[in-house]
Protein backbone atom coordinates (compact mmCIF):
# COMPACT_ATOMS: atom_id res chain seq x y z
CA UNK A 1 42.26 14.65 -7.86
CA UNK A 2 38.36 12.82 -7.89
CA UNK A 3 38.30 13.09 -4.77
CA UNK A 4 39.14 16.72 -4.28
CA UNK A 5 36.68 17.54 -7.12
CA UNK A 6 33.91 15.09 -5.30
CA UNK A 7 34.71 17.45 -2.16
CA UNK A 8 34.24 20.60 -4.29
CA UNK A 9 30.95 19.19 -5.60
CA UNK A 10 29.64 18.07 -2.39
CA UNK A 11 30.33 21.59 -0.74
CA UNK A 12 28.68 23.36 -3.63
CA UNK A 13 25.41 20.91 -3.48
CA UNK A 14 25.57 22.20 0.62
CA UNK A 15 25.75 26.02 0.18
CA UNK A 16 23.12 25.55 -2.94
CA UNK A 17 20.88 23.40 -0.43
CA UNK A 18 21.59 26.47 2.09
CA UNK A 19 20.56 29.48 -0.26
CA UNK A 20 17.83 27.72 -1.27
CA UNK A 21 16.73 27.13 2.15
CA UNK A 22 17.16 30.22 2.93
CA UNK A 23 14.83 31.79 0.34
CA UNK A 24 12.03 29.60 0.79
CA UNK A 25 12.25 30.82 4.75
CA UNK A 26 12.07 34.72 3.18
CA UNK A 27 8.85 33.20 1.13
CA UNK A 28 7.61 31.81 4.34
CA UNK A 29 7.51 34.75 6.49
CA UNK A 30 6.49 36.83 3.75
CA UNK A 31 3.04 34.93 2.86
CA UNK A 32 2.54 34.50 6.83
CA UNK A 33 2.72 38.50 7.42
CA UNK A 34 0.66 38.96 4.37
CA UNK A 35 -1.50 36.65 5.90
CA UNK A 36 -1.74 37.79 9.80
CA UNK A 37 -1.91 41.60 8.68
CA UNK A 38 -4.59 41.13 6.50
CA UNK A 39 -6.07 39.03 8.82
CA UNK A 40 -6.56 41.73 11.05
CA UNK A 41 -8.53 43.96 8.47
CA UNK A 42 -11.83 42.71 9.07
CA UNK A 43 -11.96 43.46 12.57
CA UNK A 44 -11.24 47.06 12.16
CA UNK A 45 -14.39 47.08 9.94
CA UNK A 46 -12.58 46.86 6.74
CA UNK A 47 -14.16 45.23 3.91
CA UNK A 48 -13.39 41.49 3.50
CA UNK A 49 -12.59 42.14 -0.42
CA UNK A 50 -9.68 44.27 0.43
CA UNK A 51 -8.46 41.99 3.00
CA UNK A 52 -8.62 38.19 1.56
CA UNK A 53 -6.49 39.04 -1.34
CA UNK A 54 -3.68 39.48 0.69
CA UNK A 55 -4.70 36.48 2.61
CA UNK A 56 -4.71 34.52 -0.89
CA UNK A 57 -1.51 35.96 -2.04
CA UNK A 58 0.09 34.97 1.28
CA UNK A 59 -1.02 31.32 0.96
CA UNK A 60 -0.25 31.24 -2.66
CA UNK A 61 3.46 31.61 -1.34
CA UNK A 62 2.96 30.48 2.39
CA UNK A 63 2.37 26.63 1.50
CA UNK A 64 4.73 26.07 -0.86
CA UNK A 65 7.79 27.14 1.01
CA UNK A 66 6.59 25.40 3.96
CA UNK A 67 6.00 22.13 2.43
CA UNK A 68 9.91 22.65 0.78
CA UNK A 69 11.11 23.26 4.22
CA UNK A 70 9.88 20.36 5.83
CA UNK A 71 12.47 17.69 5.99
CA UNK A 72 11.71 14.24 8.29
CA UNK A 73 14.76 14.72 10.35
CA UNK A 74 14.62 14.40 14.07
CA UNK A 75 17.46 13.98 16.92
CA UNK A 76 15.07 12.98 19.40
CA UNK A 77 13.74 9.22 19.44
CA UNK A 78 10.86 9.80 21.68
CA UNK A 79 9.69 13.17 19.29
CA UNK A 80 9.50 11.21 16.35
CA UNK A 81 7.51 8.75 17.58
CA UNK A 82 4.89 10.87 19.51
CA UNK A 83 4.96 13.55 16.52
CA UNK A 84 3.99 10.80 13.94
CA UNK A 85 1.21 9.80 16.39
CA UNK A 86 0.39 13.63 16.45
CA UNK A 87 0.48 14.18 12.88
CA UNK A 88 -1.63 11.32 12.17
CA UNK A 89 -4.19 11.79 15.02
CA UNK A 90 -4.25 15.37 13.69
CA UNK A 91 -5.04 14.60 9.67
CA UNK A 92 -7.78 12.33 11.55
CA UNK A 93 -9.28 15.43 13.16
CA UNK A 94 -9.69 17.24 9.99
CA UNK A 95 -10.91 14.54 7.91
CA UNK A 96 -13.52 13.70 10.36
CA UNK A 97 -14.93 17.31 10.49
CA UNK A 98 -13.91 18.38 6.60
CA UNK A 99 -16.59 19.70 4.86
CA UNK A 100 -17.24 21.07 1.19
CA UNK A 101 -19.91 23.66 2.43
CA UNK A 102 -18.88 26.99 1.10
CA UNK A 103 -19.16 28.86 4.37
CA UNK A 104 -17.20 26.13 6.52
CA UNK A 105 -13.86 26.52 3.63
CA UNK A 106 -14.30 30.39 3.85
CA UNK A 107 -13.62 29.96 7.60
CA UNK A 108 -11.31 27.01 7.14
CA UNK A 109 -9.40 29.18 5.27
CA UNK A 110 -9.38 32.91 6.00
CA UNK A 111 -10.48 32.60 9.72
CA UNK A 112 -7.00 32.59 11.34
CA UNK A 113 -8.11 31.15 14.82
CA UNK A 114 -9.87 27.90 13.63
CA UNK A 115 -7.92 28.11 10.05
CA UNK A 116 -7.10 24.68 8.78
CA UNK A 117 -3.46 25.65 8.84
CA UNK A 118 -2.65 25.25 12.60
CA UNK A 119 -2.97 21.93 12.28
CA UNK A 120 0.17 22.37 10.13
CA UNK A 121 2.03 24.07 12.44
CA UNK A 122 4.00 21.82 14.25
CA UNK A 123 5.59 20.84 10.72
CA UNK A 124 7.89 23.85 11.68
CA UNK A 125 9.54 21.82 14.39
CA UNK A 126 11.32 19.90 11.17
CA UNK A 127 11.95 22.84 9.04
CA UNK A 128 15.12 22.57 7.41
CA UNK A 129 18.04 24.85 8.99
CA UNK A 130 14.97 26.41 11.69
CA UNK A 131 17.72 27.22 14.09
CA UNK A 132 20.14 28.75 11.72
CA UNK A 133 16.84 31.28 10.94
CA UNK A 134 16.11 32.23 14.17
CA UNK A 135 16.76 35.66 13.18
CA UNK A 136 13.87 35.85 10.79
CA UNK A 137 11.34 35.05 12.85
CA UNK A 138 12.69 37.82 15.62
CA UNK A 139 12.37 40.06 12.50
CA UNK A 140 9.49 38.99 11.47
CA UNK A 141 8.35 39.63 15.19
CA UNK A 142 9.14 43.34 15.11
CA UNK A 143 7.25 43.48 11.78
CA UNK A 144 3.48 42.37 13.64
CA UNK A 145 4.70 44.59 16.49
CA UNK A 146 4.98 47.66 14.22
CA UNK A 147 1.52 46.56 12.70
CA UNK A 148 0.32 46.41 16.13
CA UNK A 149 1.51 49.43 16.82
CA UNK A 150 0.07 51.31 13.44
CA UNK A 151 -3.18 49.50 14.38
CA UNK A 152 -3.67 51.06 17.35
CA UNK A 153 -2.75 54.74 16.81
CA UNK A 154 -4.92 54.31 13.81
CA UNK A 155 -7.98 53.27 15.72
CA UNK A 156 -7.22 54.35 19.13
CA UNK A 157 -10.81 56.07 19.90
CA UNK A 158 -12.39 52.55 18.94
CA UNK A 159 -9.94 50.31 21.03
CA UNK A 160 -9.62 52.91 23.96
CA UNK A 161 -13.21 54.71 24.17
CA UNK A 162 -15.37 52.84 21.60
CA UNK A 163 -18.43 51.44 21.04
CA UNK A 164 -19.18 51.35 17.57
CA UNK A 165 -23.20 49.63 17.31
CA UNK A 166 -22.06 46.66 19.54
CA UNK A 167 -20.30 46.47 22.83
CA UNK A 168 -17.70 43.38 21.68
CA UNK A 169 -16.89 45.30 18.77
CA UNK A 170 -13.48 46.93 20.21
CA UNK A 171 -13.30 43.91 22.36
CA UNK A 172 -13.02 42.02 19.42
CA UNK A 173 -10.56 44.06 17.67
CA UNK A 174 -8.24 44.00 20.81
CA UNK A 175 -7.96 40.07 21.04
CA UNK A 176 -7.26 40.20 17.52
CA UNK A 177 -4.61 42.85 17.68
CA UNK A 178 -2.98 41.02 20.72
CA UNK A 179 -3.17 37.93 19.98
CA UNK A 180 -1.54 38.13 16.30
CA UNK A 181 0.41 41.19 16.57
CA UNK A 182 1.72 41.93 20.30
CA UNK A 183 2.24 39.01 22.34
CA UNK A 184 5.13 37.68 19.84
CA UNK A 185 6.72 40.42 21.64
CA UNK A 186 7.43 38.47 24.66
CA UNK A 187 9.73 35.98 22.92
CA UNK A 188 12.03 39.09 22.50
CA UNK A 189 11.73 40.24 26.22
CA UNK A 190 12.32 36.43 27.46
CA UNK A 191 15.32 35.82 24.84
CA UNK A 192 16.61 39.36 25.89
CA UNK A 193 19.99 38.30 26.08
CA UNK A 194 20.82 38.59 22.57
CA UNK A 195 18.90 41.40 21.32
CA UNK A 196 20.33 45.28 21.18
CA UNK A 197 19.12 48.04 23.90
CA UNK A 198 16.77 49.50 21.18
CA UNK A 199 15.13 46.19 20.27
CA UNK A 200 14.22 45.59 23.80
CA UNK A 201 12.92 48.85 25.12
CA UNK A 202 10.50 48.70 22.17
CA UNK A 203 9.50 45.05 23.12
CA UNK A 204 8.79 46.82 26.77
CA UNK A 205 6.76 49.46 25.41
CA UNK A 206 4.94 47.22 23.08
CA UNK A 207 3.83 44.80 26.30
CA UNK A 208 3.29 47.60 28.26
CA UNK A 209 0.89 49.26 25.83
CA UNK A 210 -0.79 45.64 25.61
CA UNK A 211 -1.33 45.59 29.40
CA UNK A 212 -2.69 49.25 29.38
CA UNK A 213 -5.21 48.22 26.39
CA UNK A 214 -6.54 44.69 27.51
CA UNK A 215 -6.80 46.37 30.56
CA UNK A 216 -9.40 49.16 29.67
CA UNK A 217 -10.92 46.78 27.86
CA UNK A 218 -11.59 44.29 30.60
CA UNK A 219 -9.77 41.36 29.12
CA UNK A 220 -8.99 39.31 32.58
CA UNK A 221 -7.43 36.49 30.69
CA UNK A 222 -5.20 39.14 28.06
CA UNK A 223 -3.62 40.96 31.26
CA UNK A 224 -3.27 37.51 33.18
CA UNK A 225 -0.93 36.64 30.31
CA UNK A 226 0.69 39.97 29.83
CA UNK A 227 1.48 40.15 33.73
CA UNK A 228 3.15 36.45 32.91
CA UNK A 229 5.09 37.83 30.22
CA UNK A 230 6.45 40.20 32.30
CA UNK A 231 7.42 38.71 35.12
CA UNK A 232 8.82 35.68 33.98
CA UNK A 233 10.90 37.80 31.58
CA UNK A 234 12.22 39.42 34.81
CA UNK A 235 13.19 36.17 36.29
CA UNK A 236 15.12 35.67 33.57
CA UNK A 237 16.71 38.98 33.44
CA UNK A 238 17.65 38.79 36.98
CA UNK A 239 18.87 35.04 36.78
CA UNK A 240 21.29 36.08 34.24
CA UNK A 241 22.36 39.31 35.86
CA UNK A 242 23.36 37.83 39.80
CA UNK A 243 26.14 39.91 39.37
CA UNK A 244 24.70 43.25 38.97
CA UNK A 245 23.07 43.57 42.28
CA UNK A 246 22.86 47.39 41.70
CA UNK A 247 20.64 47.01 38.28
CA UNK A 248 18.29 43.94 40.06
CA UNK A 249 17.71 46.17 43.06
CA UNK A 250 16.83 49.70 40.62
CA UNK A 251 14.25 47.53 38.71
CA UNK A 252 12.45 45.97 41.98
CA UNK A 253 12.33 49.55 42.96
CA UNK A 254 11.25 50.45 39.77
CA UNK A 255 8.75 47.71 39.87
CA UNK A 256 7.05 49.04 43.04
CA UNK A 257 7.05 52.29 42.05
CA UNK A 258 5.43 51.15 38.51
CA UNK A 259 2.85 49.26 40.65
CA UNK A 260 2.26 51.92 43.35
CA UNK A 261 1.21 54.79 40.14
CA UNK A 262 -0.66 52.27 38.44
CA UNK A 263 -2.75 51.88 41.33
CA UNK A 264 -3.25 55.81 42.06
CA UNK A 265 -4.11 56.11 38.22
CA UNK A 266 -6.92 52.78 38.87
CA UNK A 267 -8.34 54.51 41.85
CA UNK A 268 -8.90 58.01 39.78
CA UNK A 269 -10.40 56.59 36.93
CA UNK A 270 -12.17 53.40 37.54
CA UNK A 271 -15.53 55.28 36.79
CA UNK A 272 -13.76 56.64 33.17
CA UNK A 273 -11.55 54.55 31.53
CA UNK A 274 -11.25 51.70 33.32
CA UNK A 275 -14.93 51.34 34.19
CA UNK A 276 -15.06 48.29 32.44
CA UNK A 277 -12.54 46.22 34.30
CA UNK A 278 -14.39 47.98 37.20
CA UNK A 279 -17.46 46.19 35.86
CA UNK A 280 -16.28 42.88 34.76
CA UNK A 281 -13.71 42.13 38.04
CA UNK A 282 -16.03 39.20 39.60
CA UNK A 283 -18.24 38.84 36.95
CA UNK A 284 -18.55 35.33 36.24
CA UNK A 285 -18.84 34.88 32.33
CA UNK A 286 -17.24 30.89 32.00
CA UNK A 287 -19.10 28.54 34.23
CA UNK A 288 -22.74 28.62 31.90
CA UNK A 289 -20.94 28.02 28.94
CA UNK A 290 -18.77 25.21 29.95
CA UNK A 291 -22.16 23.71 31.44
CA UNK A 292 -23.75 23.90 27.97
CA UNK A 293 -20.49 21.97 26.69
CA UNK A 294 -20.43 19.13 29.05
CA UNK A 295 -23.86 18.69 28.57
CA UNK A 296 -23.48 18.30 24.73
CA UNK A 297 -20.57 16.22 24.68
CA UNK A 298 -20.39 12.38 25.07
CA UNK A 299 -17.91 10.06 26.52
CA UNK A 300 -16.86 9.70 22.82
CA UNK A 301 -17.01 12.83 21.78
CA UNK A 302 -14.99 13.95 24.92
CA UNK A 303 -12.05 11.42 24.22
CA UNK A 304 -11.90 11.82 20.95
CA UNK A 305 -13.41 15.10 19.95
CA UNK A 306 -15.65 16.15 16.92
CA UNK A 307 -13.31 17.27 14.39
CA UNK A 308 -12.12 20.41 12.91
CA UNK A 309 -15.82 21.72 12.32
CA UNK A 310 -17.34 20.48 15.65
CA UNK A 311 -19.45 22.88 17.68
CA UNK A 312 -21.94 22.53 20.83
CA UNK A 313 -25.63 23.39 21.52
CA UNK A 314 -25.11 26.77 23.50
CA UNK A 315 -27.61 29.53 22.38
CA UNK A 316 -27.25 32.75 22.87
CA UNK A 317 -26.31 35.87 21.15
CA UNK A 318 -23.25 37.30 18.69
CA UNK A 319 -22.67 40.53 20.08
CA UNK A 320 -20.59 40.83 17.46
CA UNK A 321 -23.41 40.43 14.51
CA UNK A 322 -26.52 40.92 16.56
CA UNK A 323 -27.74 37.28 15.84
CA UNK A 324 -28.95 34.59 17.96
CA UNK A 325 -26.82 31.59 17.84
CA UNK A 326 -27.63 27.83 19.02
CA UNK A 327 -24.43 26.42 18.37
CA UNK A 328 -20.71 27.46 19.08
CA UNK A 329 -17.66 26.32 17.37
CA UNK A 330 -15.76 27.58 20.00
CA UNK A 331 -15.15 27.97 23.51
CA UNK A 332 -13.05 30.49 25.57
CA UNK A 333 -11.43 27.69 27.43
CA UNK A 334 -8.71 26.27 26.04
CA UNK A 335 -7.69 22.98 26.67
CA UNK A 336 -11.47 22.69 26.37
CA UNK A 337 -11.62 23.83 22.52
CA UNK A 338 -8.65 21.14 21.98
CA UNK A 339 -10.89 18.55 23.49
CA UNK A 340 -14.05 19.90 21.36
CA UNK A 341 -12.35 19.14 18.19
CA UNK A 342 -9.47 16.43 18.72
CA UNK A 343 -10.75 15.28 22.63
CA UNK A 344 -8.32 14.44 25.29
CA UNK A 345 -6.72 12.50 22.69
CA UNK A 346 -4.80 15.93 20.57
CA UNK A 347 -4.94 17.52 24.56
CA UNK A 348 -2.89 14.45 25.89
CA UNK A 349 -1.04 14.08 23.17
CA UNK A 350 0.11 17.66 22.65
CA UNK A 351 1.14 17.12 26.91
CA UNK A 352 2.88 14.27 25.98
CA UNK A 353 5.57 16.38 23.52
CA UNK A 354 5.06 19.40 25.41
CA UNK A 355 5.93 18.96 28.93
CA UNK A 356 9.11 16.81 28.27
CA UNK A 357 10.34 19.77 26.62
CA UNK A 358 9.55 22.03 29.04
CA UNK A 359 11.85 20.09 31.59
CA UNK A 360 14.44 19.76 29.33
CA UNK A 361 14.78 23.56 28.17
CA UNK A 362 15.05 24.43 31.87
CA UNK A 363 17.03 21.55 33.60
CA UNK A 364 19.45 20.63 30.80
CA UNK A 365 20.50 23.39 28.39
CA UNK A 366 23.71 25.78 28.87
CA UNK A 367 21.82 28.91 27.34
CA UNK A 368 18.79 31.64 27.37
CA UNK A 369 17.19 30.65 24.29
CA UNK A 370 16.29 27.05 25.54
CA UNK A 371 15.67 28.45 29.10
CA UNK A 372 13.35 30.64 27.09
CA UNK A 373 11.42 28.15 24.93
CA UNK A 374 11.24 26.48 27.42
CA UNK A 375 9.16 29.46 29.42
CA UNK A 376 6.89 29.86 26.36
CA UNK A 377 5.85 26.76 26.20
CA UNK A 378 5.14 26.61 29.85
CA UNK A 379 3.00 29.40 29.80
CA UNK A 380 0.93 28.77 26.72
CA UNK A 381 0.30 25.43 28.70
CA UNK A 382 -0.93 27.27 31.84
CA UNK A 383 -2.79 29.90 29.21
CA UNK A 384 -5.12 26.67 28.18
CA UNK A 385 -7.02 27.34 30.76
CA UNK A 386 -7.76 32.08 30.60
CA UNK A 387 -7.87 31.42 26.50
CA UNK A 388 -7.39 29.22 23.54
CA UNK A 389 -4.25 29.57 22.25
CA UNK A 390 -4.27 27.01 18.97
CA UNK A 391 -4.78 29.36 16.28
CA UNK A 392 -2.81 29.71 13.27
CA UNK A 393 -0.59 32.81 15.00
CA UNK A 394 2.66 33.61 16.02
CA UNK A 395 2.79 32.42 19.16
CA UNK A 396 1.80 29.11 18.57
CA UNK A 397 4.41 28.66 15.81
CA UNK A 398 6.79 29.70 18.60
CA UNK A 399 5.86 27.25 20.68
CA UNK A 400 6.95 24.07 18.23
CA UNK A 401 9.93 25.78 17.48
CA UNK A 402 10.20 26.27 21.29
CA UNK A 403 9.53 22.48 21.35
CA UNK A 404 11.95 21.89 18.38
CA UNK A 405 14.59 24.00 20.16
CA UNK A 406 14.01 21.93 23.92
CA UNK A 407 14.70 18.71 21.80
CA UNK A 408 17.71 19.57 19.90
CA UNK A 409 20.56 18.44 22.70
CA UNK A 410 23.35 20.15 20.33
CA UNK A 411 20.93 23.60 20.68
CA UNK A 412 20.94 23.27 24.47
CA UNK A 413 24.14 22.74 24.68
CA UNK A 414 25.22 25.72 22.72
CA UNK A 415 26.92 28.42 24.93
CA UNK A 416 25.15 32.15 24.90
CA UNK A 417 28.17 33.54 22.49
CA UNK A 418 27.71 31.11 20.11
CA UNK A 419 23.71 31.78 20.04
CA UNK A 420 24.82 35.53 19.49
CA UNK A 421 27.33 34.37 16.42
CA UNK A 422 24.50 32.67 14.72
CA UNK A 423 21.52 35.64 15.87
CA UNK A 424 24.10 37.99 15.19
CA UNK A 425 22.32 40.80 16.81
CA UNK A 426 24.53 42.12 19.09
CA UNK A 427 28.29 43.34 18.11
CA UNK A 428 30.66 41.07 19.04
């Protein structure tokens, strides 16, 4: 009789721990949408004091669930020990660079690509039950691609045909819009396996409305990665579908025919609309900038960056503001931004958890979703190079997850069906 009541207790202490669990993952994604939406607001000119009070109120209730979630729990030997290394090399970086300066913490804080929170990311990768919420963050995915998609409509003449005062304005506001809201999408295409017809014909038209705005706008790196999106989604699709010759051979015709109209529509408007990309398509805009950084950064400095405030000497002008500038805290490049504040040391160590994972989510898992991660991560490695892609966003925290996912040998070895029991998106 103890023991059957010890049972009783120990099952209700489980499904408590679960509940609670699964509210402070609700209280997560809620303060990180706040956050992200808002964070959009000032680049559509909105006025900062309507937009930081959401940003407040979403890390008001962002940090505390996150810091309940985390639990020091790994199944992979060689993670733990290179993620302590990380997490400690990391705390480094931002102690070395923290600063009390009022303008530095406004940034630190509100300025989602060098926000002080990314370096807290990778925490998610030992979030309690992460695997059992997968369906949250797919949700919480449609929810920035809805924004995205509001976003745009609303401000279509400024993103499409707009030059409001300064040419990077709508440039601007289109790296933001992609980069928080729209890309996300992709982890739906490449996981497309367990997601219903609806869900992923909007995930199409959201990418494909990406790749028709970054490319009016002349973003060469943005349609690089939306290209990748699509086509490695495709290889996945067709992978999984050998045995439907008839639907593999529609979409490569489909695919052609996509190609051979976007071309005719190019050649008739690349005075009009796409003028820009008409413009920009050799136009060199890295190679001066990346001289200015070598020349400002030591041997030190290069192997173990400047911390989380570091910049280099390159003046020039923020078309953005109108001002001259003489340093940068930032540079297109990404691998080279990792190196600027946390040197080869965060860049190596970041390959060192990365590309394991990679090879694992492709060579020895039994489903989609690790096959998947696996992808993402892959391509936000290759994407160090056209942009930099650590910024407190979406996509990055899909790539620890990704890397929590390639690690976890009981996920990879989870059939597709039982993925769709848990995701529960599809009807059985």
């Amino acid at each position: 009789m103890q023991y059957k009541v010890k049972e009783d207790n120990l099952a209700k202490s489980e499904t408590s721990t679960d509940i609670n669990a699964s509210v402070a993952w609700n209280i997560f994604w809620v303060g990180f949408i706040l956050y992200t939406i808002s964070f959009s607001f000032p680049g559509i000119n909105i006025s900062l004091k309507y937009s930081q009070p959401f940003q407040i109120a979403g890390m008001i209730i962002l940090v505390p669930s996150g810091f309940y979630l985390i639990r020091w729990n790994f199944e992979n030997a060689y993670l733990k020990v290179l993620f302590l290394i990380y997490t400690i090399w990391s705390f480094f970086v931002i102690i070395r660079g923290f600063s009390l300066d009022y303008n530095i913490l406004k940034t630190l804080i509100f300025f989602a690509p060098f926000s002080i929170f990314l370096y807290f990311v990778p925490f998610v990768v030992i979030f309690r039950d992460g695997f059992a919420n997968l369906r949250k963050l797919f949700n919480v995915i449609i929810i920035l691609s809805l924004a995205f998609l509001v976003y745009v409509i609303t401000y279509y003449r400024l993103l499409f045909f707009g030059d409001s005062g300064f040419f990077r304005v709508p440039t601007v506001v289109t790296e933001t819009f992609v980069h928080f809201l729209s890309f996300p999408v992709s982890f739906i295409l490449l996981t497309y396996l367990y997601h219903k017809k609806k869900t992923i014909l909007f995930a199409v038209f959201i990418i494909v409305l990406t790749f028709l705005l970054v490319t009016v706008r002349a973003r060469r790196g943005l349609m690089f990665m939306t290209l990748c999106f699509m086509v490695f989604s495709y290889v996945i699709y067709y992978f999984t579908n050998r045995g439907k010759i008839l639907k593999v051979i529609l979409s490569i015709v489909l695919l052609v025919l996509l190609v051979f109209y976007a071309f005719l529509t190019y050649s008739k408007n690349q005075s009009g609309m796409f003028g820009l990309i008409t413009n920009r398509i050799d136009e060199d805009t890295r190679n001066g900038v990346e001289d200015y950084f070598y020349s400002n950064m030591s041997v030190t400095n290069l192997a173990f960056g400047k911390g989380i405030n570091g910049s280099y000497y390159c003046p020039g002008i923020d078309e953005t503001q109108g001002s001259v500038t003489m340093f940068r805290t930032a540079i297109e490049t990404g691998y080279l931004q990792i190196v600027l504040k946390g040197g080869f040391m965060s860049l190596i160590l970041y390959l060192l958890i990365t590309i394991p994972a990679i090879f694992a989510g492709l060579f020895s898992s039994k489903n989609v979703l690790s096959k998947a991660s696996a992808v993402w991560i892959f391509l936000y490695t290759i994407f160090l190079y056209p942009t930099y892609v650590n910024m407190f966003s979406m996509t990055y925290i899909i790539i620890w997850i990704s890397v929590g996912i390639c690690y976890s040998k009981s996920m990879r070895e989870k059939s597709d069906e039982e993925i769709m029991k848990v995701l529960n998106f599809k009807d059985q």
